[in-house]
PDB file of N, CA and C in Angstrom:
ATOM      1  N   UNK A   1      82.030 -74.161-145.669  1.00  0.00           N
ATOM      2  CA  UNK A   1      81.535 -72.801-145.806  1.00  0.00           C
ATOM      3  C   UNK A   1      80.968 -72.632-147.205  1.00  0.00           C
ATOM      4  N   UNK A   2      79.769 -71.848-147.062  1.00  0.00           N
ATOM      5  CA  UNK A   2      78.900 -71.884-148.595  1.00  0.00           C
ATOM      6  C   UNK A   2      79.282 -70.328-149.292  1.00  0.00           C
ATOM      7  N   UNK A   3      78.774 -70.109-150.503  1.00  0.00           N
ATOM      8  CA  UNK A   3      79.115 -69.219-151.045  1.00  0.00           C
ATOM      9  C   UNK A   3      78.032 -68.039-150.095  1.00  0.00           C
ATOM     10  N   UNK A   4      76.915 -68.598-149.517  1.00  0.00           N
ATOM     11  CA  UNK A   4      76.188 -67.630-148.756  1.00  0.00           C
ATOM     12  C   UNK A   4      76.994 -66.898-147.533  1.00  0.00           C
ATOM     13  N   UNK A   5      77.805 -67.182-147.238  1.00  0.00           N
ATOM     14  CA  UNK A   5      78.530 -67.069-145.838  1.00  0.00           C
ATOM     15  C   UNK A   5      79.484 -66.437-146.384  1.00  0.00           C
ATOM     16  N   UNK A   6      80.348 -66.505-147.081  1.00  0.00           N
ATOM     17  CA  UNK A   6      81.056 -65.054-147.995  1.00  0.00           C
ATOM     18  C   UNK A   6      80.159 -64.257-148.161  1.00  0.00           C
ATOM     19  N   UNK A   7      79.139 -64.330-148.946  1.00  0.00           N
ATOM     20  CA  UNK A   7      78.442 -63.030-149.253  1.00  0.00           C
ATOM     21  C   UNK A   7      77.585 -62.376-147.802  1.00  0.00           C
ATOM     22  N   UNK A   8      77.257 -63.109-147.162  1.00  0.00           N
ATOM     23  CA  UNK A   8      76.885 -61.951-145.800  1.00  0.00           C
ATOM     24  C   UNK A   8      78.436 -61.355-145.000  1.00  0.00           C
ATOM     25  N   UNK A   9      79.257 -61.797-145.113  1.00  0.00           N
ATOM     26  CA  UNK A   9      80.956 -61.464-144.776  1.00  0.00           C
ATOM     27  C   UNK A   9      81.153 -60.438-145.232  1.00  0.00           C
ATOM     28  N   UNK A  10      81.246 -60.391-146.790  1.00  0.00           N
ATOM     29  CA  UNK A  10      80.942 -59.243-147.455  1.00  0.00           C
ATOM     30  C   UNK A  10      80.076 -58.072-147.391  1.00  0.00           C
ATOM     31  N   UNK A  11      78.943 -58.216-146.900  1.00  0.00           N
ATOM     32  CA  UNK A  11      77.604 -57.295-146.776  1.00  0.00           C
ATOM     33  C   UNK A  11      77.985 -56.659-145.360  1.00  0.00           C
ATOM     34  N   UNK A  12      78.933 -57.440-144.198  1.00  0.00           N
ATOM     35  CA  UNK A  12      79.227 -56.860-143.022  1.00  0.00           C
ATOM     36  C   UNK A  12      80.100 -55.637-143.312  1.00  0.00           C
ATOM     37  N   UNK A  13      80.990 -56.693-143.735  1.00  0.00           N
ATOM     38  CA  UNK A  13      82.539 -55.693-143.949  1.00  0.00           C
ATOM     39  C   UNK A  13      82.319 -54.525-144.771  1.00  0.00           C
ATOM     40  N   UNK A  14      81.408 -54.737-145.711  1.00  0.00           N
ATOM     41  CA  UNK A  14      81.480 -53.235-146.730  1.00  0.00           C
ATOM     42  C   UNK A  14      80.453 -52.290-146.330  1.00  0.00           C
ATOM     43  N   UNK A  15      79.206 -52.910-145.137  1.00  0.00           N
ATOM     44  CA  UNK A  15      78.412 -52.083-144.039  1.00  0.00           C
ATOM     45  C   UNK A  15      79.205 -51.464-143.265  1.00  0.00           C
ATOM     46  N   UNK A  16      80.606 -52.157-142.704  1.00  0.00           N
ATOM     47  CA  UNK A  16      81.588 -51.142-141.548  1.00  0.00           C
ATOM     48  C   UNK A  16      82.020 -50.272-142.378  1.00  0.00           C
ATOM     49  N   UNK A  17      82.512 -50.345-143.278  1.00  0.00           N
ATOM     50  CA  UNK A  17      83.414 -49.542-144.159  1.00  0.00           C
ATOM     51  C   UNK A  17      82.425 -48.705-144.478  1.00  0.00           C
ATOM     52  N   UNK A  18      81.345 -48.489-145.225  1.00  0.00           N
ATOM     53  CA  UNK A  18      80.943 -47.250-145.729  1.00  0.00           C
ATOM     54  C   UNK A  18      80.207 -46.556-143.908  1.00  0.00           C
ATOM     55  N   UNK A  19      79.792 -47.228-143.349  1.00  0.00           N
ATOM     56  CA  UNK A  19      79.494 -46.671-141.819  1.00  0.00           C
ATOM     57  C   UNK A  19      80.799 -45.840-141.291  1.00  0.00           C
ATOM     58  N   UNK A  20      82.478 -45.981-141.244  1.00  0.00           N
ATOM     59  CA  UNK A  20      83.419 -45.620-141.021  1.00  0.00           C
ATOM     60  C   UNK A  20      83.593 -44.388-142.347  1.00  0.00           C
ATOM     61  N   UNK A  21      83.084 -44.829-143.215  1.00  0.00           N
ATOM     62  CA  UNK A  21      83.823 -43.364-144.711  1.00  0.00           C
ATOM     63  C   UNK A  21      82.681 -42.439-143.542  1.00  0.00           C
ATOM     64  N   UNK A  22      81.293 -42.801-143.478  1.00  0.00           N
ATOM     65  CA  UNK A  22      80.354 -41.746-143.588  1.00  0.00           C
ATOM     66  C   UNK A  22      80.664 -40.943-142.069  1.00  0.00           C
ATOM     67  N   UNK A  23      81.249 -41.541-141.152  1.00  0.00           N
ATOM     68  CA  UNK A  23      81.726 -41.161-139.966  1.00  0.00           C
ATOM     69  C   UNK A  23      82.353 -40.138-140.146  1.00  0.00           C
ATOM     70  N   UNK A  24      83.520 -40.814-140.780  1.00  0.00           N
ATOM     71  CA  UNK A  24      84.897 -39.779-141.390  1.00  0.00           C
ATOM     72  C   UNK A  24      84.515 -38.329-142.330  1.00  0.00           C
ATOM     73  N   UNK A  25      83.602 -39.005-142.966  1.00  0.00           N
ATOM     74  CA  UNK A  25      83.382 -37.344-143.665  1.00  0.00           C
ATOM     75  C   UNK A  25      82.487 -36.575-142.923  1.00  0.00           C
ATOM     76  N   UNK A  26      81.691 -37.177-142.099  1.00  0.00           N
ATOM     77  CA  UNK A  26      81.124 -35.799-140.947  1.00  0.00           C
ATOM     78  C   UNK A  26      81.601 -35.104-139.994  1.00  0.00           C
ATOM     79  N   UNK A  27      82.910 -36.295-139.665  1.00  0.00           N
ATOM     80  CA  UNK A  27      83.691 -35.467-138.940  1.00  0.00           C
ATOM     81  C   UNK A  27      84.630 -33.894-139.623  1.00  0.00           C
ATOM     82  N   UNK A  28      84.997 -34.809-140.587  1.00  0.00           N
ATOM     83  CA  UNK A  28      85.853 -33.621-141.547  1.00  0.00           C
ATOM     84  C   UNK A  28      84.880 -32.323-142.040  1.00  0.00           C
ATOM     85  N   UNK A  29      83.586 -32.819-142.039  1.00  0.00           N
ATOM     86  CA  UNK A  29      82.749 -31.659-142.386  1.00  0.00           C
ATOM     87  C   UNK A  29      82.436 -30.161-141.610  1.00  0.00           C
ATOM     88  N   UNK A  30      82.488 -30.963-140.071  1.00  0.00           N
ATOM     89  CA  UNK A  30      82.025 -30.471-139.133  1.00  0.00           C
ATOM     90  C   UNK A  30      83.510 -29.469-138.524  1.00  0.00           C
ATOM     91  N   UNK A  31      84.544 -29.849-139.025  1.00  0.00           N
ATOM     92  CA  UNK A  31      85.964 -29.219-138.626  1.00  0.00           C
ATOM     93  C   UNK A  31      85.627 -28.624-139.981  1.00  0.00           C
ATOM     94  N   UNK A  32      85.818 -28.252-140.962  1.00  0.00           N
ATOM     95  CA  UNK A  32      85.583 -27.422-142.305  1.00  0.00           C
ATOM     96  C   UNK A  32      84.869 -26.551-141.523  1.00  0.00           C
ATOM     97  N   UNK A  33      83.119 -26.710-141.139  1.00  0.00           N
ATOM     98  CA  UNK A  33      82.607 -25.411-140.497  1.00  0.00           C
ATOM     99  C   UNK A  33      83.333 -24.871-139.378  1.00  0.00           C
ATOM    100  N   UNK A  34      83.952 -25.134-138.575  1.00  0.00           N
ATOM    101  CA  UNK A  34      84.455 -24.388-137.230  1.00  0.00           C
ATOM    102  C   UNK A  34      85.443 -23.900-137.682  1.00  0.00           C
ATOM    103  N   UNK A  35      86.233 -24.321-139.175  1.00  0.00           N
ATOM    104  CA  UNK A  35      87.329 -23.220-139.446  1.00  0.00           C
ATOM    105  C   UNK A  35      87.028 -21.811-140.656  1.00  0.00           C
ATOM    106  N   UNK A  36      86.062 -22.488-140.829  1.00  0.00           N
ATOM    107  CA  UNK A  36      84.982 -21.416-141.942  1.00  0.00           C
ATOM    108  C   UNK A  36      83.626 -20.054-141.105  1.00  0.00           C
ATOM    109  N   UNK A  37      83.689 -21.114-139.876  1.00  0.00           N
ATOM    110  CA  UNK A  37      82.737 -20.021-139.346  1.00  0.00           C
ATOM    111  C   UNK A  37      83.007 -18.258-139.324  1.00  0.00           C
ATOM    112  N   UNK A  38      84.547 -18.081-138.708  1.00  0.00           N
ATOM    113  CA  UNK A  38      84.816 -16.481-138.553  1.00  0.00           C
ATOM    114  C   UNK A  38      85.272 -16.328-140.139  1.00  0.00           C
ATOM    115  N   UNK A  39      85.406 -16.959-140.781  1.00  0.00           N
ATOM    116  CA  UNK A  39      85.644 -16.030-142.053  1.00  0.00           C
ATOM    117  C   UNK A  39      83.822 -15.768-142.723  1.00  0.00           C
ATOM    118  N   UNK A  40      82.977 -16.344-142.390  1.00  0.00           N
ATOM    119  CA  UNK A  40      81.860 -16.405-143.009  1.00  0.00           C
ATOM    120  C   UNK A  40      81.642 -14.943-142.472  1.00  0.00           C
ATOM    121  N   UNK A  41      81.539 -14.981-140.838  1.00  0.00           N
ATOM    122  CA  UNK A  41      81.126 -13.574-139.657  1.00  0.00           C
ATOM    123  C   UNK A  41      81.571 -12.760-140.136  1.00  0.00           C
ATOM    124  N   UNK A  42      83.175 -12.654-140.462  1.00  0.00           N
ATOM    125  CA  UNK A  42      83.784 -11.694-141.365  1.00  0.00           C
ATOM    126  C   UNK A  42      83.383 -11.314-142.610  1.00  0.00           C
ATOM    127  N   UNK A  43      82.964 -11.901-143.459  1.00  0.00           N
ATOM    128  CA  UNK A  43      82.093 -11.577-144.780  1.00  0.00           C
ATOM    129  C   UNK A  43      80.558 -11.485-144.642  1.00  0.00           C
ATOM    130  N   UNK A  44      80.251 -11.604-143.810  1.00  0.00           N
ATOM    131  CA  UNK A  44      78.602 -10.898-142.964  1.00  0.00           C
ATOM    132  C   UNK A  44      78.903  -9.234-142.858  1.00  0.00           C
ATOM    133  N   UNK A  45      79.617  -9.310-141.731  1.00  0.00           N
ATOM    134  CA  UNK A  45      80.223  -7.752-141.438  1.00  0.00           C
ATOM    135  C   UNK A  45      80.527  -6.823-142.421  1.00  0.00           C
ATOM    136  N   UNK A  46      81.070  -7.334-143.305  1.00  0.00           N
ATOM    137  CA  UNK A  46      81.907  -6.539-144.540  1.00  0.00           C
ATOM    138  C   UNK A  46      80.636  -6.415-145.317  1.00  0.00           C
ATOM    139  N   UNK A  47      80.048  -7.616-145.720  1.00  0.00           N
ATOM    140  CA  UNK A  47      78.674  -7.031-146.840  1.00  0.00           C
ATOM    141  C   UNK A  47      77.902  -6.212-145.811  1.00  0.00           C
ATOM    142  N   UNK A  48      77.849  -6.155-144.711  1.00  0.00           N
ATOM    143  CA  UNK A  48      76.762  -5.110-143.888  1.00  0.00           C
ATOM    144  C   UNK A  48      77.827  -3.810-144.146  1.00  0.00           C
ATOM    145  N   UNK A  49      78.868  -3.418-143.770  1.00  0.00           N
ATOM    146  CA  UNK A  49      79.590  -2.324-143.947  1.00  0.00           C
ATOM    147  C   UNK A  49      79.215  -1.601-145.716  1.00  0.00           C
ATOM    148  N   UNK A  50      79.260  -2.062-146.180  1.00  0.00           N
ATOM    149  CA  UNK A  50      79.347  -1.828-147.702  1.00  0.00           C
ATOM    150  C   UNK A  50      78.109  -1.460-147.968  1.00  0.00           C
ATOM    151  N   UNK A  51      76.855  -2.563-147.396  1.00  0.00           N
ATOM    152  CA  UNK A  51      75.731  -1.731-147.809  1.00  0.00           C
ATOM    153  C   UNK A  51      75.250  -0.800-147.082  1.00  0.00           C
ATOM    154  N   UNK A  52      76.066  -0.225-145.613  1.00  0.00           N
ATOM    155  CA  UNK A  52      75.900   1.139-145.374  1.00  0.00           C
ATOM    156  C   UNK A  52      76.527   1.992-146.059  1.00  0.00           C
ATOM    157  N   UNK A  53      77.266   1.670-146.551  1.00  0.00           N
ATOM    158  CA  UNK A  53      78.192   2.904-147.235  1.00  0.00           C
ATOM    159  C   UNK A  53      77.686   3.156-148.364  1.00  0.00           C
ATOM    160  N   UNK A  54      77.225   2.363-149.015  1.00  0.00           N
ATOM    161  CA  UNK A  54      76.380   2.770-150.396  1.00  0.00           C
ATOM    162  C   UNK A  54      75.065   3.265-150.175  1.00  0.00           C
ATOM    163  N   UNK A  55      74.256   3.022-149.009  1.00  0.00           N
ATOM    164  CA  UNK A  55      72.998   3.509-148.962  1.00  0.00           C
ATOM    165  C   UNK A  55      73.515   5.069-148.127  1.00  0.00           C
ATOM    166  N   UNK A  56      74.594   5.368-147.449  1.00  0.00           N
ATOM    167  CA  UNK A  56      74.894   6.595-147.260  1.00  0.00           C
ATOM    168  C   UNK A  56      75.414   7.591-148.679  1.00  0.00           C
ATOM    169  N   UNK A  57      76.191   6.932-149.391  1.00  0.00           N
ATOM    170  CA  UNK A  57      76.595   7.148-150.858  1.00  0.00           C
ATOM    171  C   UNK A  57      75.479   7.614-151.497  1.00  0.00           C
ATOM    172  N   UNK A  58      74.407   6.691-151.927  1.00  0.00           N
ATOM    173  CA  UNK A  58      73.338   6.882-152.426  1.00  0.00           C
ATOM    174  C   UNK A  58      72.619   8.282-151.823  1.00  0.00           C
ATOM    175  N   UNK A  59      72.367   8.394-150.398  1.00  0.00           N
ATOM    176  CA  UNK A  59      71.622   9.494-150.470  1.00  0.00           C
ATOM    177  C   UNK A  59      72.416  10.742-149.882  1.00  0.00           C
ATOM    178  N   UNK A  60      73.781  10.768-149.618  1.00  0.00           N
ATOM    179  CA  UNK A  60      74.344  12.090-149.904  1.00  0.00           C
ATOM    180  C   UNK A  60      75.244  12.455-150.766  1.00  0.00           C
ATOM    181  N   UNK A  61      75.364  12.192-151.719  1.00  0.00           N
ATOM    182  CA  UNK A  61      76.074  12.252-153.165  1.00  0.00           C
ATOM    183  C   UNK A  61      75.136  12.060-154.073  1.00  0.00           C
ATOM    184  N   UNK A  62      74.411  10.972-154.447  1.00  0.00           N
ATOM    185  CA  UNK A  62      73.552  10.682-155.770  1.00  0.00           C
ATOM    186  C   UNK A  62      72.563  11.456-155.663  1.00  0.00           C
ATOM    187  N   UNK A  63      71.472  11.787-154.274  1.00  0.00           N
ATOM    188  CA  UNK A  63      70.653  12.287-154.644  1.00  0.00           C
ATOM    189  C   UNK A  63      70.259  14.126-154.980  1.00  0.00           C
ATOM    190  N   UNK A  64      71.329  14.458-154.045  1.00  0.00           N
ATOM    191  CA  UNK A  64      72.056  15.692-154.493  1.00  0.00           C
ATOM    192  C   UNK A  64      72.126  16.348-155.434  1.00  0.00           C
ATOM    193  N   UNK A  65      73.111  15.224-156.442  1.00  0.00           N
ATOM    194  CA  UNK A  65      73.492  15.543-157.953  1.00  0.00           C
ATOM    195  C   UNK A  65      72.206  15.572-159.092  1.00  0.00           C
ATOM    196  N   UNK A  66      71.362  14.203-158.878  1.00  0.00           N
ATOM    197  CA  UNK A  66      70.360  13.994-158.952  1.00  0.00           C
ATOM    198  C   UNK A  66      69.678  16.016-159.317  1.00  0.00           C
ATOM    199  N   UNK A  67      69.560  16.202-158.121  1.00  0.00           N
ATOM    200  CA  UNK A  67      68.472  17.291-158.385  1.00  0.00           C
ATOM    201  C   UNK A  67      69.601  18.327-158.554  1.00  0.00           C
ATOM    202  N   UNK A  68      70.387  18.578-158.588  1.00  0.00           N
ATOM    203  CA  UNK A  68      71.624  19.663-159.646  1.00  0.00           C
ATOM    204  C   UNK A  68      71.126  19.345-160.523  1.00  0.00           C
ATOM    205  N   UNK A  69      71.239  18.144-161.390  1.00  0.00           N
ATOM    206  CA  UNK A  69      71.102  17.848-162.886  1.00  0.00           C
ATOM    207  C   UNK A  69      69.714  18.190-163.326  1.00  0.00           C
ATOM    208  N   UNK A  70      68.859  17.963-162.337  1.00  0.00           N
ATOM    209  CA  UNK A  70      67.430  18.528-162.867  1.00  0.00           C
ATOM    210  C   UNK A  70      67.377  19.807-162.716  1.00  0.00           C
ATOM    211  N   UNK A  71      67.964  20.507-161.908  1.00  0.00           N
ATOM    212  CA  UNK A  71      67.978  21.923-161.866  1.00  0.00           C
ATOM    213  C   UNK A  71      68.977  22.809-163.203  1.00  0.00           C
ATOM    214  N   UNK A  72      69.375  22.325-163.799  1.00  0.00           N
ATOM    215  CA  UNK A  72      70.453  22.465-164.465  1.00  0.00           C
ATOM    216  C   UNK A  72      69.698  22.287-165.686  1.00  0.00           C
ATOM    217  N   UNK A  73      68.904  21.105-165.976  1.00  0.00           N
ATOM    218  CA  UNK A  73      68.579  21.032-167.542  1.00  0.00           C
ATOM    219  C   UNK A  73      67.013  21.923-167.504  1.00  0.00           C
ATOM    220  N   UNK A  74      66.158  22.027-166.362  1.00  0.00           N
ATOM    221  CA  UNK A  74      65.282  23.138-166.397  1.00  0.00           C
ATOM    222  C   UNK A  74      65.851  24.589-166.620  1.00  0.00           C
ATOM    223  N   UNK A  75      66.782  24.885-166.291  1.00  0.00           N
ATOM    224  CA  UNK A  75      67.501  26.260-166.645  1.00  0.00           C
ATOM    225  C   UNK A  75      67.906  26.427-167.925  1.00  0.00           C
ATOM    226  N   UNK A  76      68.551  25.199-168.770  1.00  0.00           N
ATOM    227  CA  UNK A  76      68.910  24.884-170.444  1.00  0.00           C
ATOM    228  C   UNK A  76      67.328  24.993-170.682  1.00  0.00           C
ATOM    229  N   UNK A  77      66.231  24.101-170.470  1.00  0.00           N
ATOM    230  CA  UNK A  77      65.415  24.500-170.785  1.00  0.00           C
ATOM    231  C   UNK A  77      64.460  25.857-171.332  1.00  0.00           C
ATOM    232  N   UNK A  78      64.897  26.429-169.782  1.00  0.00           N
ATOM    233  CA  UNK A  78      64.356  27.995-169.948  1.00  0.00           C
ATOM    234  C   UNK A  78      65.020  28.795-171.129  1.00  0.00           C
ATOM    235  N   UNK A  79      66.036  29.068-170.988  1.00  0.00           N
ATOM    236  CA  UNK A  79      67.102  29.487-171.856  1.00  0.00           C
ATOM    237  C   UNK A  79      66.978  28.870-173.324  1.00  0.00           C
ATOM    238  N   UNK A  80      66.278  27.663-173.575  1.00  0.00           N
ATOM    239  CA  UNK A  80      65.973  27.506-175.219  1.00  0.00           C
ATOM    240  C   UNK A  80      64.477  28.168-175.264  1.00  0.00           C
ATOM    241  N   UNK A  81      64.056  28.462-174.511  1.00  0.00           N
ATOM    242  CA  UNK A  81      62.469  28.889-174.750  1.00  0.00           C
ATOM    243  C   UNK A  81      62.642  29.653-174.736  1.00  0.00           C
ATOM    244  N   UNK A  82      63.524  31.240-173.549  1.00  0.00           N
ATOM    245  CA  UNK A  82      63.599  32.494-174.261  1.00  0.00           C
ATOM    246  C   UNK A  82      64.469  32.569-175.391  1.00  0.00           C
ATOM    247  N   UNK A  83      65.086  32.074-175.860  1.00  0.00           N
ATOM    248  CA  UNK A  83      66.293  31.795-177.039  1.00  0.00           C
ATOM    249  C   UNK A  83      65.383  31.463-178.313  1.00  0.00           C
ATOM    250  N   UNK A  84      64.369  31.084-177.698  1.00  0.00           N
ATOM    251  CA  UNK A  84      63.093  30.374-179.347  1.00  0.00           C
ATOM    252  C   UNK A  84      62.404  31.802-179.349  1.00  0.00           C
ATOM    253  N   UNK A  85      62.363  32.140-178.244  1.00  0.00           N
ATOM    254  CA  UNK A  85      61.235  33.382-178.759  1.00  0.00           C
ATOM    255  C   UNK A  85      61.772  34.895-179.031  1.00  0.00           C
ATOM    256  N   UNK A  86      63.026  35.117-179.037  1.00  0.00           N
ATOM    257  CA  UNK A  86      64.062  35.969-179.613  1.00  0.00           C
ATOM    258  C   UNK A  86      64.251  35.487-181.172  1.00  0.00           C
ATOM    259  N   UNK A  87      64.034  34.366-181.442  1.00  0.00           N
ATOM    260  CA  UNK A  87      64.432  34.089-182.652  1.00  0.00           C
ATOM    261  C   UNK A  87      63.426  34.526-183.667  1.00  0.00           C
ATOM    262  N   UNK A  88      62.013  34.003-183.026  1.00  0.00           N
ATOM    263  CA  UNK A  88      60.818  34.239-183.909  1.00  0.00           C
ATOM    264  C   UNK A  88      60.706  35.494-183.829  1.00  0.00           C
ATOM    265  N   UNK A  89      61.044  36.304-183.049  1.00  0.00           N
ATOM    266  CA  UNK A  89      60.779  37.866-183.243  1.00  0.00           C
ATOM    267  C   UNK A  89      62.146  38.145-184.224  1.00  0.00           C
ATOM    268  N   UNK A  90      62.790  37.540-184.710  1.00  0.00           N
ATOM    269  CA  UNK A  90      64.238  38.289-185.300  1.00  0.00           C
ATOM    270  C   UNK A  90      63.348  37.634-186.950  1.00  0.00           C
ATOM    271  N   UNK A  91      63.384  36.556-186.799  1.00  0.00           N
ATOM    272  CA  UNK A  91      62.787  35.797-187.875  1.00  0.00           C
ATOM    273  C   UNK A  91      61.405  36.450-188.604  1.00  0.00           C
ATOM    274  N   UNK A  92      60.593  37.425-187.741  1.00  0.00           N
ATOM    275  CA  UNK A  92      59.342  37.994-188.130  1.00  0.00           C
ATOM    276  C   UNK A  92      59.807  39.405-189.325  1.00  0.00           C
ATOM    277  N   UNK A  93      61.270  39.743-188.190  1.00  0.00           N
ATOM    278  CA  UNK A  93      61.660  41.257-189.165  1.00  0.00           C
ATOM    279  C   UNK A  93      61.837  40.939-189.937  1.00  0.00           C
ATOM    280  N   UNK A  94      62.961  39.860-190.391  1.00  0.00           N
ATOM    281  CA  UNK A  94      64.054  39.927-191.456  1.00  0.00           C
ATOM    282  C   UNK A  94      63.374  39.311-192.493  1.00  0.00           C
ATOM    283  N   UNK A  95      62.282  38.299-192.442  1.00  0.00           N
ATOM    284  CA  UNK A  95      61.537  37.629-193.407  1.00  0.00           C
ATOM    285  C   UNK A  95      60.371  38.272-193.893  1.00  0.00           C
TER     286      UNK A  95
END
């Protein structure tokens, strides 16, 4: 027996072996997804729940307040403009 005849021996045996790892880890891969699938469905569902609730959030709470707050600082507004022009008339007497 030549040293060639070991080395194709070798080239078999370590062809079964990584052919058997690569077997083995697709199998294990493929059981990983079938026990991952309903938790994935479950975290589908939940991010869909959430972004209804925030796009309901968003437009009956935020946008609401939203226009309170603009209604609110147009009224401060008003109120410094008649408040400016009370002043300049107080400011016209006394000076």
């Amino acid at each position: 027996m030549s040293i060639e005849w070991f080395r194709d021996l070798a080239i078999v045996i370590l062809g079964l072996g990584v052919t058997i790892v690569a077997i083995f880890i697709g199998v294990l891969a493929f059981m990983l997804y079938r026990k991952l699938r309903p938790i994935l469905d479950s975290v589908k569902t939940t991010t869909k729940t959430v972004e209804n609730i925030s796009s309901t959030v968003a437009e009956e709470v935020s946008r609401p307040l939203a226009q309170l707050a603009a209604f609110v600082q147009g009224i401060r507004q008003a109120i410094s403009l008649f408040s400016g022009f009370s002043r300049r008339k107080e400011g016209g007497k006394n000076g």
